[in-house]
Protein backbone atom coordinates (compact mmCIF):
# COMPACT_ATOMS: atom_id res chain seq x y z
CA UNK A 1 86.39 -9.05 295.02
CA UNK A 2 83.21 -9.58 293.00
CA UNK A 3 79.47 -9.51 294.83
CA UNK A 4 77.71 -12.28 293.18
CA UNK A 5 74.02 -13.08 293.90
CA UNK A 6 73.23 -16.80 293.05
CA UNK A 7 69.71 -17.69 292.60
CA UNK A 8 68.79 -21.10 292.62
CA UNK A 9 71.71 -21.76 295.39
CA UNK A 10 69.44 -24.61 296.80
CA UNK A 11 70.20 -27.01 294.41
CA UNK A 12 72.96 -29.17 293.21
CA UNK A 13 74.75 -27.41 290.87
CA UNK A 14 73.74 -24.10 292.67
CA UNK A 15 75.58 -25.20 295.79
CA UNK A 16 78.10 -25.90 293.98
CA UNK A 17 78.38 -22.47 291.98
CA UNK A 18 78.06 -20.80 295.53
CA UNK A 19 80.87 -23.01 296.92
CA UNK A 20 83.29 -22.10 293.90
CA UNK A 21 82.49 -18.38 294.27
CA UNK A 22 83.59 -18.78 298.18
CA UNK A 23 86.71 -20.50 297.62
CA UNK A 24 87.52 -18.11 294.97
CA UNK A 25 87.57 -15.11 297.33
CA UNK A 26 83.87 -13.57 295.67
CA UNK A 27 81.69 -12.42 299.07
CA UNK A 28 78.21 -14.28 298.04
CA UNK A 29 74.54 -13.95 298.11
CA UNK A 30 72.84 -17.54 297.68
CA UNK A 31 68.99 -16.71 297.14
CA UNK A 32 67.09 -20.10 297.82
CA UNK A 33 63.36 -20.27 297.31
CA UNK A 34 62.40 -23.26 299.97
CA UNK A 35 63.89 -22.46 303.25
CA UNK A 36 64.71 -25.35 304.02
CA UNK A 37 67.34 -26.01 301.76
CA UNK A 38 69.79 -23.23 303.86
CA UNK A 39 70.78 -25.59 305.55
CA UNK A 40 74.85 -25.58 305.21
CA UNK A 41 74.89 -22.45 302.88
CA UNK A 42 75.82 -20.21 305.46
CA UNK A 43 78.00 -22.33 307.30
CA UNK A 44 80.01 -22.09 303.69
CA UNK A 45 80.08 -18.43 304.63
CA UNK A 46 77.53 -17.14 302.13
CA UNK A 47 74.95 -14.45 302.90
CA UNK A 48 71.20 -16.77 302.53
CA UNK A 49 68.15 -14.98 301.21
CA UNK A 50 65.06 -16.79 300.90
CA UNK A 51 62.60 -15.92 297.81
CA UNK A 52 59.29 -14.81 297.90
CA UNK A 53 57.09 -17.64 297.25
CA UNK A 54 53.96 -15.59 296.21
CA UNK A 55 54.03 -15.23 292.47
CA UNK A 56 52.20 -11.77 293.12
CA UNK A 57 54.11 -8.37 293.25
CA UNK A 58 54.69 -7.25 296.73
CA UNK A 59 51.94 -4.81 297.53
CA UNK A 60 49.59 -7.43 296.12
CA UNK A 61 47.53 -8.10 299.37
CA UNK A 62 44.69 -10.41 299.22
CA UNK A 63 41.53 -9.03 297.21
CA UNK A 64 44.00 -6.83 295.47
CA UNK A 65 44.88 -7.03 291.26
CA UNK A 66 48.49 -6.67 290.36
């Protein structure tokens, strides 16, 4: 059984992809950058990350250069 992470799950065709990877057995991990789009990705049965939304590396505090 494959691992696959999914970025972009939050979308059409990235639910989609998760679904597909569920019903073919894969254990998943949908990465979703608003979220509020989880909703029904883990009731599919796949692991839900949510991105950072802060384009700065993390470390970066406020005042700080990257």
């Amino acid at each position: 059984m494959a691992k696959p992470v999914i970025f972009g799950a939050g979308d059409n065709v990235g639910r989609m992809v998760v679904r597909e990877a569920l019903r073919r057995g894969h254990a998943v991990t949908a990465v979703v950058r608003d979220p509020a789009r989880l909703r029904g990705l883990s009731a599919d049965g796949a692991r839900v990350e949510a991105g950072r939304r802060d384009p700065r590396p993390a470390g970066a505090g406020p005042g700080r250069r990257a």
